[in-house]
C-alpha atoms as a PDB file:
ATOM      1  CA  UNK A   1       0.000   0.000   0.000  1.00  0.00           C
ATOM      2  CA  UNK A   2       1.265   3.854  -0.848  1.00  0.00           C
ATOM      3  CA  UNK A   3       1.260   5.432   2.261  1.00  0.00           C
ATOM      4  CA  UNK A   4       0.753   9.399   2.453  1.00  0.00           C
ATOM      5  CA  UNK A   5       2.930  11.587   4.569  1.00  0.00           C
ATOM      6  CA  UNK A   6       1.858  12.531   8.319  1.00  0.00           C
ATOM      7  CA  UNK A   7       2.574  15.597   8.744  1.00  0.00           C
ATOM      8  CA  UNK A   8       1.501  18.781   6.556  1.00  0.00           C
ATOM      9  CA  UNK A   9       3.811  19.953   3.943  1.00  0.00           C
ATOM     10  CA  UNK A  10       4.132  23.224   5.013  1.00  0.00           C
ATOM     11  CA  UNK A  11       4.010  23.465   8.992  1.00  0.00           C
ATOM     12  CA  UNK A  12       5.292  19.937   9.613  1.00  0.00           C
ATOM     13  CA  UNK A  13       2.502  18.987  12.244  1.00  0.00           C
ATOM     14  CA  UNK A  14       0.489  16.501  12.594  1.00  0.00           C
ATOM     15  CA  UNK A  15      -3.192  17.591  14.007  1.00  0.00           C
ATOM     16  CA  UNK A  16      -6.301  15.498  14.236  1.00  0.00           C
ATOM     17  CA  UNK A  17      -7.752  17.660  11.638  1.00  0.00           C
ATOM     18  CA  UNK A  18      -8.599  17.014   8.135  1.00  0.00           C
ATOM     19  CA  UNK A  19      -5.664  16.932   5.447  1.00  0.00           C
ATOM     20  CA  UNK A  20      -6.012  17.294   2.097  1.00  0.00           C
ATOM     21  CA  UNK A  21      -4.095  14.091   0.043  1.00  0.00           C
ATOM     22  CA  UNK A  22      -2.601  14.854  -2.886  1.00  0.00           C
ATOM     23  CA  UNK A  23      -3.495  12.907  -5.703  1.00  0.00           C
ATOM     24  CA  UNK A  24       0.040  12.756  -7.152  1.00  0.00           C
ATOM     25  CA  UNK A  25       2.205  12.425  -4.906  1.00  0.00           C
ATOM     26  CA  UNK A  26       2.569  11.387  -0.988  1.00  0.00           C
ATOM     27  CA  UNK A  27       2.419  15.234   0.565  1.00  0.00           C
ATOM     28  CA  UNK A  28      -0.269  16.414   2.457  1.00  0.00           C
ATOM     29  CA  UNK A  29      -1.420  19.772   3.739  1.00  0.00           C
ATOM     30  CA  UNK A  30      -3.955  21.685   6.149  1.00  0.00           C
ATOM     31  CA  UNK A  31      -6.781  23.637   4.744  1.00  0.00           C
ATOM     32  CA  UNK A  32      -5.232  26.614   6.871  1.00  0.00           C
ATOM     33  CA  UNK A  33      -1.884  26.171   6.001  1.00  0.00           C
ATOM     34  CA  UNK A  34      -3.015  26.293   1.748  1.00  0.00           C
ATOM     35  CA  UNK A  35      -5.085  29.446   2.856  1.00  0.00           C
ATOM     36  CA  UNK A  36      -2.379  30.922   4.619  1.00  0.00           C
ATOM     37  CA  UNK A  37       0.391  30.406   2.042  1.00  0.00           C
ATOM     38  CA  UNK A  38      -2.266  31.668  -0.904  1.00  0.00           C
ATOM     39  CA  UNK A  39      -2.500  28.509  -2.599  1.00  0.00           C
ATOM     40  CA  UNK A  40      -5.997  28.199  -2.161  1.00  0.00           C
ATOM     41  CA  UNK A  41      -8.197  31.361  -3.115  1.00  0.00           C
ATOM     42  CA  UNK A  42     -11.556  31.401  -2.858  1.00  0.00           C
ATOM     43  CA  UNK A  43     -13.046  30.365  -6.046  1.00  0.00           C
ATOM     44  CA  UNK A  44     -10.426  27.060  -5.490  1.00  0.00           C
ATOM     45  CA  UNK A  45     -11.072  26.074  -1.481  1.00  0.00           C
ATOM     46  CA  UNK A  46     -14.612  24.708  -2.630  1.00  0.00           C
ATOM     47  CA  UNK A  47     -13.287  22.080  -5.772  1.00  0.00           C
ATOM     48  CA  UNK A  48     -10.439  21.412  -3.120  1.00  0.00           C
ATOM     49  CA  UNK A  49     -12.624  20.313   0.098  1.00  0.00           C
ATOM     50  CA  UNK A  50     -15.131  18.585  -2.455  1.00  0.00           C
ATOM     51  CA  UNK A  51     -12.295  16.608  -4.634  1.00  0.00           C
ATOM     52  CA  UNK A  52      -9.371  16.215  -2.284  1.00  0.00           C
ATOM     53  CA  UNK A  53     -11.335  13.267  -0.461  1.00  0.00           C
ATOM     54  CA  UNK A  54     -12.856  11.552  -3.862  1.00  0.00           C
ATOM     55  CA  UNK A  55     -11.563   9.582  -6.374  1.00  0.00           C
ATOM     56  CA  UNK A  56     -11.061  12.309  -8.280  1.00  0.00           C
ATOM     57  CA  UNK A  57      -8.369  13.534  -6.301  1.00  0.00           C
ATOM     58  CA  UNK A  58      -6.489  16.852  -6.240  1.00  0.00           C
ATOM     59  CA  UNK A  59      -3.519  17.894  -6.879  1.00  0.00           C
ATOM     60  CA  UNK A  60      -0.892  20.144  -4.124  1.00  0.00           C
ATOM     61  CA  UNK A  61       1.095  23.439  -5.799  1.00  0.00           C
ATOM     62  CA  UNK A  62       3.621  21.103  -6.905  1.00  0.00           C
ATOM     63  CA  UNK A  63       2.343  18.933  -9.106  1.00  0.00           C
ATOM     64  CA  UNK A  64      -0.292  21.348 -10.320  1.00  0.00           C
ATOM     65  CA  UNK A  65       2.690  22.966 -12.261  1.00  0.00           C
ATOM     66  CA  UNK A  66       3.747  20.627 -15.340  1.00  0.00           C
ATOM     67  CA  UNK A  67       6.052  23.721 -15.774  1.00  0.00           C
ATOM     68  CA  UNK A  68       7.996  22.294 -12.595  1.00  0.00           C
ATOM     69  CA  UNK A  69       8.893  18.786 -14.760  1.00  0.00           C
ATOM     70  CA  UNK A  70      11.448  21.436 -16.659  1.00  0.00           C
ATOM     71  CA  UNK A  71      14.973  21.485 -15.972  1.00  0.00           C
ATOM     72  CA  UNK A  72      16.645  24.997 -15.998  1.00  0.00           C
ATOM     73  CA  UNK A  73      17.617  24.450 -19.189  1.00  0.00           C
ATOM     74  CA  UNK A  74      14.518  22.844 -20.853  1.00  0.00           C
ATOM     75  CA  UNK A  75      13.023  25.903 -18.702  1.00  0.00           C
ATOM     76  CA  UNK A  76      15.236  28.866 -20.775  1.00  0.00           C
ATOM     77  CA  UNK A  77      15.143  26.971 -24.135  1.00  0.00           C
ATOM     78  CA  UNK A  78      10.996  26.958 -23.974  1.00  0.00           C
ATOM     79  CA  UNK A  79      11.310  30.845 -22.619  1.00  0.00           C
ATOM     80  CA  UNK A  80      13.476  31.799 -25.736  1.00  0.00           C
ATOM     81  CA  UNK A  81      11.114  29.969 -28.614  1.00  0.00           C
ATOM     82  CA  UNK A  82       8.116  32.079 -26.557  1.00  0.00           C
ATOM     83  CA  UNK A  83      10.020  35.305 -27.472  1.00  0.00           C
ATOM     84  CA  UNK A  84      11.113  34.298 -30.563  1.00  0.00           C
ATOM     85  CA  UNK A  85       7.205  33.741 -31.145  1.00  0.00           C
ATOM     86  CA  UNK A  86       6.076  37.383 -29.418  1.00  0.00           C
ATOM     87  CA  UNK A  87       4.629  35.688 -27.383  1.00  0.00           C
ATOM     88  CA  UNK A  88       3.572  37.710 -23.962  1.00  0.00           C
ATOM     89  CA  UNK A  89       4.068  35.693 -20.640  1.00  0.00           C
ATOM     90  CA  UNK A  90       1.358  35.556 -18.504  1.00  0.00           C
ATOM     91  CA  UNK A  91      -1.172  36.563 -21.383  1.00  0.00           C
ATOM     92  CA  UNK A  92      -4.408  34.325 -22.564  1.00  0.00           C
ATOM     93  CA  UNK A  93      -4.165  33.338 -26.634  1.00  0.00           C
ATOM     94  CA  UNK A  94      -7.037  33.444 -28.899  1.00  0.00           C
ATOM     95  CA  UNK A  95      -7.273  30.660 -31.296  1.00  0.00           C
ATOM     96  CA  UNK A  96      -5.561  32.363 -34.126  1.00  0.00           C
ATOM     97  CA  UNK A  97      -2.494  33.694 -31.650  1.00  0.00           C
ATOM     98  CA  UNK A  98      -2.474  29.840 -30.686  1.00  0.00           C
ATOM     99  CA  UNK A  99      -2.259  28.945 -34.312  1.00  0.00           C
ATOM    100  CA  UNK A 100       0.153  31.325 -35.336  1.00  0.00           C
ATOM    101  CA  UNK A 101       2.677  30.843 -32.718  1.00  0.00           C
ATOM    102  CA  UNK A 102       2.231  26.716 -33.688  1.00  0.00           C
ATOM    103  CA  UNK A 103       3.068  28.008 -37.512  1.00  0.00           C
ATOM    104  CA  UNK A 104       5.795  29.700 -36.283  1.00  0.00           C
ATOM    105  CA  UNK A 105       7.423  27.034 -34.450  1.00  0.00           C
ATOM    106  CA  UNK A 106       6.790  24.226 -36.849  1.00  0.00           C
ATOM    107  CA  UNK A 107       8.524  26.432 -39.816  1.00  0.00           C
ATOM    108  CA  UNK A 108      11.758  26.915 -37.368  1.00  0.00           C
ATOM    109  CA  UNK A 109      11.932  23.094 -36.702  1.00  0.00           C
ATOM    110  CA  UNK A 110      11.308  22.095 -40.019  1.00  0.00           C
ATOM    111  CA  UNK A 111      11.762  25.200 -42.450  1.00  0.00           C
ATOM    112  CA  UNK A 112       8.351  24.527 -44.507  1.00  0.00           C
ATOM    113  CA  UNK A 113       4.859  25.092 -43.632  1.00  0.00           C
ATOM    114  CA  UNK A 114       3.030  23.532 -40.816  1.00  0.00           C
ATOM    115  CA  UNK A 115       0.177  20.477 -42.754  1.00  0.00           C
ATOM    116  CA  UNK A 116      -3.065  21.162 -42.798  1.00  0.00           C
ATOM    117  CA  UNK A 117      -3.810  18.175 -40.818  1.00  0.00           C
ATOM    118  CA  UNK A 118      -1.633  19.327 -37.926  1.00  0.00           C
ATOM    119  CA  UNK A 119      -3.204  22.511 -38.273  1.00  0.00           C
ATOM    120  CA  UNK A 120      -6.303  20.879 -37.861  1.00  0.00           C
ATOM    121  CA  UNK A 121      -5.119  18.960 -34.853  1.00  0.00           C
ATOM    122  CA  UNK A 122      -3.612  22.305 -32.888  1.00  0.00           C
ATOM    123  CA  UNK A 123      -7.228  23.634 -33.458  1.00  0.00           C
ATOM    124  CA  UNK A 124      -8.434  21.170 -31.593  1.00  0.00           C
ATOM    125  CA  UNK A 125      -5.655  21.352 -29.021  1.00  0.00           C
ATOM    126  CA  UNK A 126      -7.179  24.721 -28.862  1.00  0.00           C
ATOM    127  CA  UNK A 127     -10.284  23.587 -27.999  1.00  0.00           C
ATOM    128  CA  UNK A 128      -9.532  21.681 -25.235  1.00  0.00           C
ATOM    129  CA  UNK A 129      -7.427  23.604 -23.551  1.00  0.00           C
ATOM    130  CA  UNK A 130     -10.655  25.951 -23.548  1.00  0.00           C
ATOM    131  CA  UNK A 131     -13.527  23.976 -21.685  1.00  0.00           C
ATOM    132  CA  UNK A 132     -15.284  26.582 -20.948  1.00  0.00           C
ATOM    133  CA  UNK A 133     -15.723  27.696 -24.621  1.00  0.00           C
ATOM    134  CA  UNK A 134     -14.246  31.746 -24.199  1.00  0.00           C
ATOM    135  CA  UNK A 135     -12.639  31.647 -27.010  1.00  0.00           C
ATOM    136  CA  UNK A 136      -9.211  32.105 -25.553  1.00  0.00           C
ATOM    137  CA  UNK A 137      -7.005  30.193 -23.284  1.00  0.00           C
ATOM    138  CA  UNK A 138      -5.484  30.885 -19.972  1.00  0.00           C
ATOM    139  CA  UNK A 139      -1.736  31.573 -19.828  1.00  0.00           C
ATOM    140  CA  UNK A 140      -0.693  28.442 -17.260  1.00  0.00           C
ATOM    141  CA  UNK A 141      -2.616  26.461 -19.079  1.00  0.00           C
ATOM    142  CA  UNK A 142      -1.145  27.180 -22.109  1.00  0.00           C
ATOM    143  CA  UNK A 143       2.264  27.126 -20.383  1.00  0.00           C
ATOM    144  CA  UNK A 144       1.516  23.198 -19.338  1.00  0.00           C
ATOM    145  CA  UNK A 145       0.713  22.313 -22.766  1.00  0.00           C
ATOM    146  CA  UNK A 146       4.077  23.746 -24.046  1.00  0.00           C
ATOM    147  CA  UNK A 147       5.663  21.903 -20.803  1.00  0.00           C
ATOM    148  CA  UNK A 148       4.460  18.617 -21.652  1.00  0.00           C
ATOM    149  CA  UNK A 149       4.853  19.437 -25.676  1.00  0.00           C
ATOM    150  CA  UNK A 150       8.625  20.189 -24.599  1.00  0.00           C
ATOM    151  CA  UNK A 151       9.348  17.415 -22.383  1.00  0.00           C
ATOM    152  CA  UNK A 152       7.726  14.930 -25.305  1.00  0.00           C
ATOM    153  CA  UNK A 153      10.050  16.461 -27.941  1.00  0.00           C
ATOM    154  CA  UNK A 154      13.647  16.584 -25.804  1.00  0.00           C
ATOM    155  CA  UNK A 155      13.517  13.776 -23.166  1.00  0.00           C
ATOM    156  CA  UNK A 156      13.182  10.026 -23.882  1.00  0.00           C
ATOM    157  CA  UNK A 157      10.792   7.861 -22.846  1.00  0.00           C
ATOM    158  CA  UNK A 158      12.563   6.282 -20.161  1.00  0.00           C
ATOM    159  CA  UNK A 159      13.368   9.580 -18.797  1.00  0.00           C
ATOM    160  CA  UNK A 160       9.549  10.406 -18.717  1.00  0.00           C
ATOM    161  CA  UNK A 161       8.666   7.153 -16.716  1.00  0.00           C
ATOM    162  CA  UNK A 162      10.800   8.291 -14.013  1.00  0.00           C
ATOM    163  CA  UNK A 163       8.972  11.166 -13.781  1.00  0.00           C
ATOM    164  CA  UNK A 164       5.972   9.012 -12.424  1.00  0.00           C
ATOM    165  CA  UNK A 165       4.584   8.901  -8.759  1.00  0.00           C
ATOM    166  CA  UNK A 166       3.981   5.299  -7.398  1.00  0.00           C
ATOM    167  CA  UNK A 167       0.608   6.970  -6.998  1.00  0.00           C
ATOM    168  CA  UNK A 168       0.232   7.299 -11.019  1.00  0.00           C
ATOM    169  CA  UNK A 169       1.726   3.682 -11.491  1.00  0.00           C
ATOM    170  CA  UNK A 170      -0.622   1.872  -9.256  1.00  0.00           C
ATOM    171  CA  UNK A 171      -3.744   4.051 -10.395  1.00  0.00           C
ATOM    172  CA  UNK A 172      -2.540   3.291 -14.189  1.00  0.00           C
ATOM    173  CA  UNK A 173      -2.154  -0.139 -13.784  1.00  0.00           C
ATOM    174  CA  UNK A 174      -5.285  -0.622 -12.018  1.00  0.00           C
ATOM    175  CA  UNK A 175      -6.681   0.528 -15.397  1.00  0.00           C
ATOM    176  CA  UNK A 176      -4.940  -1.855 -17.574  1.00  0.00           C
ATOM    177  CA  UNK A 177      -5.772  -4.855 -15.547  1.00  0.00           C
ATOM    178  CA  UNK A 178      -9.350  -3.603 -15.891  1.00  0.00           C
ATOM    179  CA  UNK A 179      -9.294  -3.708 -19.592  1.00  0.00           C
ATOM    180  CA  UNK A 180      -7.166  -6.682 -19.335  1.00  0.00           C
ATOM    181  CA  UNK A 181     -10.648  -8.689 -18.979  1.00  0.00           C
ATOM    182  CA  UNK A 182      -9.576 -11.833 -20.258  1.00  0.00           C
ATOM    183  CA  UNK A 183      -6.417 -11.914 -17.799  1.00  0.00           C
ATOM    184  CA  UNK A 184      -3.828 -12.370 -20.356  1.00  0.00           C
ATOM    185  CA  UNK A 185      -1.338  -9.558 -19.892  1.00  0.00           C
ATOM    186  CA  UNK A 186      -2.480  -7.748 -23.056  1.00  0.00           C
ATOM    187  CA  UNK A 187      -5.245  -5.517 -24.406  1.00  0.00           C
ATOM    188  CA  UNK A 188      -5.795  -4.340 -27.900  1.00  0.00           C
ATOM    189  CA  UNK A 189      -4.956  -0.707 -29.109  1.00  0.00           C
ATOM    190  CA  UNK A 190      -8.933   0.553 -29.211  1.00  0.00           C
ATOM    191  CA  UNK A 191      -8.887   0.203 -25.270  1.00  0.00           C
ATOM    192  CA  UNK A 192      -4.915   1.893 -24.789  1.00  0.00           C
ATOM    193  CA  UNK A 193      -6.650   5.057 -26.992  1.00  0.00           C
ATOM    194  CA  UNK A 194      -9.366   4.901 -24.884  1.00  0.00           C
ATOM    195  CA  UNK A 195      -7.500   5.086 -21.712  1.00  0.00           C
ATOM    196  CA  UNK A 196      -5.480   8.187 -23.258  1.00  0.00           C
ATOM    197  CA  UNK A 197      -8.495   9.991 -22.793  1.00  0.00           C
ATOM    198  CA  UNK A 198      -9.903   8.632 -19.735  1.00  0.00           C
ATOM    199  CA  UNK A 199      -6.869  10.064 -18.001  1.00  0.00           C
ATOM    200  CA  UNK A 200      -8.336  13.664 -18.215  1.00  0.00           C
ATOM    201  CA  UNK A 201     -12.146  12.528 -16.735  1.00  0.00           C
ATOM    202  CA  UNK A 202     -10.777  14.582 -13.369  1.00  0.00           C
ATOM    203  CA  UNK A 203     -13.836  16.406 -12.757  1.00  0.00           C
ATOM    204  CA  UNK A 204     -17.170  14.407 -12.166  1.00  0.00           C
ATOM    205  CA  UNK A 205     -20.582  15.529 -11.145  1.00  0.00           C
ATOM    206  CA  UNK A 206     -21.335  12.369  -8.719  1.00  0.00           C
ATOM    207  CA  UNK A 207     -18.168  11.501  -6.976  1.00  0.00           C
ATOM    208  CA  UNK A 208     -17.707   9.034  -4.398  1.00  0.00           C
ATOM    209  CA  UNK A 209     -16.520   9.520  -1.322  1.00  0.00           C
ATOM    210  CA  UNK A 210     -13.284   8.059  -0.493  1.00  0.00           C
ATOM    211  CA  UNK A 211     -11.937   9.417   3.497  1.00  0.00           C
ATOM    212  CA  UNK A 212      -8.449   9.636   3.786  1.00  0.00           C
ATOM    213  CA  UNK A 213      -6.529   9.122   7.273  1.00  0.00           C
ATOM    214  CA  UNK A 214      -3.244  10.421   7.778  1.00  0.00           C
ATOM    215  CA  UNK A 215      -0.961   7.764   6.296  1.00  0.00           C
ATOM    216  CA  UNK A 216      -3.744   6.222   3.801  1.00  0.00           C
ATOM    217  CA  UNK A 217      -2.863   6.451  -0.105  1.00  0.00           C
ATOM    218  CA  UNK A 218      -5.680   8.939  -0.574  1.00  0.00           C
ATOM    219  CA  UNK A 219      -7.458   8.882  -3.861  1.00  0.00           C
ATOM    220  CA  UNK A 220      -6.436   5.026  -4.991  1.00  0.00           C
ATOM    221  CA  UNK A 221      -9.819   3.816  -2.977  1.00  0.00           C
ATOM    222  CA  UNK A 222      -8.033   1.011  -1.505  1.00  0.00           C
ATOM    223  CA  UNK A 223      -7.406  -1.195  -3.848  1.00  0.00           C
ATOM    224  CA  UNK A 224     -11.000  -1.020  -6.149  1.00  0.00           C
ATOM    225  CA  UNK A 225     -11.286  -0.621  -9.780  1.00  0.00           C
ATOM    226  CA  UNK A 226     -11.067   3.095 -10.536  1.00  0.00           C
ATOM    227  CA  UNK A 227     -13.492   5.362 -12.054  1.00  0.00           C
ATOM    228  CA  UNK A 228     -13.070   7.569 -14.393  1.00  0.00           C
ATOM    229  CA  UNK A 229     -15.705  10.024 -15.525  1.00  0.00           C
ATOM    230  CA  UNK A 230     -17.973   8.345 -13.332  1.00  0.00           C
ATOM    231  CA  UNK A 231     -18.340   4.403 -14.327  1.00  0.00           C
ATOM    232  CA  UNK A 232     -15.725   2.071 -13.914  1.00  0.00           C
ATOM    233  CA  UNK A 233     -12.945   0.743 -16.873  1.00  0.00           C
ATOM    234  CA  UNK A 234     -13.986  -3.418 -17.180  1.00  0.00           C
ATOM    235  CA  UNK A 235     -17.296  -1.615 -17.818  1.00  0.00           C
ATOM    236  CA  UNK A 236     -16.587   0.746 -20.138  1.00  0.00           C
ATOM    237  CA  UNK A 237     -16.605  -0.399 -23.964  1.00  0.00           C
ATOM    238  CA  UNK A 238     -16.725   3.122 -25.820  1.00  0.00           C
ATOM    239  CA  UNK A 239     -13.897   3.610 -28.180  1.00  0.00           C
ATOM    240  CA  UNK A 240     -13.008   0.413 -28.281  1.00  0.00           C
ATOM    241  CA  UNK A 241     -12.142  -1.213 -31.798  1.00  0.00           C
ATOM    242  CA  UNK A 242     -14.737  -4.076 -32.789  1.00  0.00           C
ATOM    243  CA  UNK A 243     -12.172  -5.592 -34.913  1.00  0.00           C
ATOM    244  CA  UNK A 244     -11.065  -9.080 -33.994  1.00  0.00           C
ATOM    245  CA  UNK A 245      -8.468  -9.675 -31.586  1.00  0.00           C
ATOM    246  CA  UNK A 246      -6.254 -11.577 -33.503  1.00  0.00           C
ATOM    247  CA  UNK A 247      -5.989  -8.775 -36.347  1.00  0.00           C
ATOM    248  CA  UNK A 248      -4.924  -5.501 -33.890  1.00  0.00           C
ATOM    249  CA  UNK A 249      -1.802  -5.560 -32.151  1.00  0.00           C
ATOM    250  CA  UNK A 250      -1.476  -6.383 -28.720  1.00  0.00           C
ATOM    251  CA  UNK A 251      -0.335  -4.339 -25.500  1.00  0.00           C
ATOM    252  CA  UNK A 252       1.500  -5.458 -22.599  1.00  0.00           C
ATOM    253  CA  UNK A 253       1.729  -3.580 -19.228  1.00  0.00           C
ATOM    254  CA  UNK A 254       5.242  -1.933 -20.168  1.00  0.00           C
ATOM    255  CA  UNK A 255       4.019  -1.034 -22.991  1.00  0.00           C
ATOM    256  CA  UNK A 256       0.567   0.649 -22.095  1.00  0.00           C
ATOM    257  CA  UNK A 257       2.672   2.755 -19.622  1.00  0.00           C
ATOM    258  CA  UNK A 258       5.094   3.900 -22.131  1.00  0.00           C
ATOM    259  CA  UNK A 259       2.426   4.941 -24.422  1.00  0.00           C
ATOM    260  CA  UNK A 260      -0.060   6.832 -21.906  1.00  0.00           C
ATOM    261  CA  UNK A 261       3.154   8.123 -19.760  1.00  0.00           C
ATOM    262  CA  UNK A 262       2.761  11.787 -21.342  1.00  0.00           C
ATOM    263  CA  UNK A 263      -1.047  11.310 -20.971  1.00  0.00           C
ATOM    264  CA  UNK A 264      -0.864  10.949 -17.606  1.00  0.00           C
ATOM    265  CA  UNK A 265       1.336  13.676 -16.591  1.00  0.00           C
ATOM    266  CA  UNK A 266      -0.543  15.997 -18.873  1.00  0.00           C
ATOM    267  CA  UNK A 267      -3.283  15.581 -16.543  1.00  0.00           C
ATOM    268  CA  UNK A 268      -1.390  16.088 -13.063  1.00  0.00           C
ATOM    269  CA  UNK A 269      -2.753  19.568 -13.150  1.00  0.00           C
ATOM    270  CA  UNK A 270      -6.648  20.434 -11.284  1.00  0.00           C
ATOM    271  CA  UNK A 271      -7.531  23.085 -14.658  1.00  0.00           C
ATOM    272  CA  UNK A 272     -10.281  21.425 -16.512  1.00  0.00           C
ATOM    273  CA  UNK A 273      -8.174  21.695 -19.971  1.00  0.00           C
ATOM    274  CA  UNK A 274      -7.056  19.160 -21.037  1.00  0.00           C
ATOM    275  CA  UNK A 275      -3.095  19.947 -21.569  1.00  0.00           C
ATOM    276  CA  UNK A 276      -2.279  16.974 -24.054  1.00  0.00           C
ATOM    277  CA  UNK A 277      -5.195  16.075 -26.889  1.00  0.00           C
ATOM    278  CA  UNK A 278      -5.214  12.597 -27.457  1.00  0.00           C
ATOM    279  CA  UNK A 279      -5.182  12.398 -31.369  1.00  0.00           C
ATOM    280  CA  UNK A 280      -9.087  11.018 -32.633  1.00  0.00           C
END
């Protein structure tokens, strides 16, 4: 079992009362101590006292911030291509400053226009990184999308598994064994896509309640299948490919990690975007 910390994060006590679990990782924290510090603001303390005790889970300052995952380095290079670009820190994008600055970016890398296919697909990045339909996206969100974009691009794979909690190991692999409904080791590609998106179901109307103790691994329900916009996986057939069996290829643990790894770290953060599109 993952065991959470004792004592809260920032004043190192241990009370009787309440502490918020992170979903991520084993920290947790006093709802005075977040208050205190500023990390929870009023239109946040209500989502945080109704998801940090859930399934759903919620995530402390530091994982919040994909931008975090960035070395110094990785940090400066992203800076320089966002200057490069003109684009303003700490500014929201419209959909055509979103699509320009992807233009931009692809013709550096590649020197030759961006397809209109992957134009296509960075309008729909667009899209979800704007759930809320405003027609413009806000800055940190924007900022993890680049962060995970960046980290996709410049590290290898093997680099971005280490980047995993135990908590996002054990929740991911209670969701391969179950789609893994015939207890062979391996599930078809229709339920790995499906699972790229499932990922990002953070924020449900009916969640159940899951009380964490000091100590407990908070949001992993002890053990159960996990839910994920509301229903569980083995129930859950939508997306999946009706081909046979035989005729798509087959998935092994390892390998469903290594191909939702930048999934799930795209959706460390509590913003409703969704930071990382899984492609149709």
């Amino acid at each position: 079992q993952i065991l959470n910390d004792e004592m809260c994060e920032i004043c190192e006590v241990w009370t009787a009362e309440s502490l918020f679990p992170c979903r991520i990782c084993p920290r947790v924290y006093h709802d005075g101590c977040l208050r205190r510090m500023g990390y929870l603001q009023k239109d946040s303390a209500v989502e945080v006292t109704e998801t940090a005790h859930t399934e759903t889970g919620w995530s402390c300052y530091y994982c919040d911030n994909l931008n975090l995952l960035l070395t110094e380095e990785e940090m400066y290079s992203l800076m320089e291509t966002l200057k490069n670009c003109k684009i303003i820190p700490g500014a929201c994008l419209t959909l055509d400053d979103f699509l320009h600055y992807k233009h931009q970016v692809h013709k550096q890398q590649f020197e030759r226009t961006m397809p209109e296919a992957q134009e296509e697909q960075a309008a729909l990045q667009f899209n979800a990184l704007d759930p809320d339909k405003k027609g413009q996206i806000e800055w940190q969100d924007f900022l993890s999308h680049e962060s995970i974009q960046l980290l996709q691009k410049i590290r290898p794979q093997n680099a971005l598994l280490r980047l995993l909690t135990p908590k996002e190991r054990e929740r991911a692999r209670a969701a391969f064994l179950a789609l893994d409904q015939d207890n062979d080791g391996f599930i078809g590609e229709g339920e790995c896509r499906q699972a790229r998106h499932s990922w990002f179901r953070k924020h449900q109307r009916e969640m159940q309640s899951c009380n964490v103790r000091p100590g407990e691994a908070g949001t992993l329900g002890g053990g159960g299948r996990p839910h994920f916009g509301g229903r569980p996986w083995a129930s859950s057939t939508a997306g999946v490919s009706s081909e046979p069996v035989c005729a798509r290829r087959s998935i092994d643990w390892p390998g469903f990690l290594r191909e939702n790894v930048a999934y799930i770290l795209a959706a460390r953060p509590n913003s409703a975007a969704l930071h990382l599109q899984p492609l149709a």
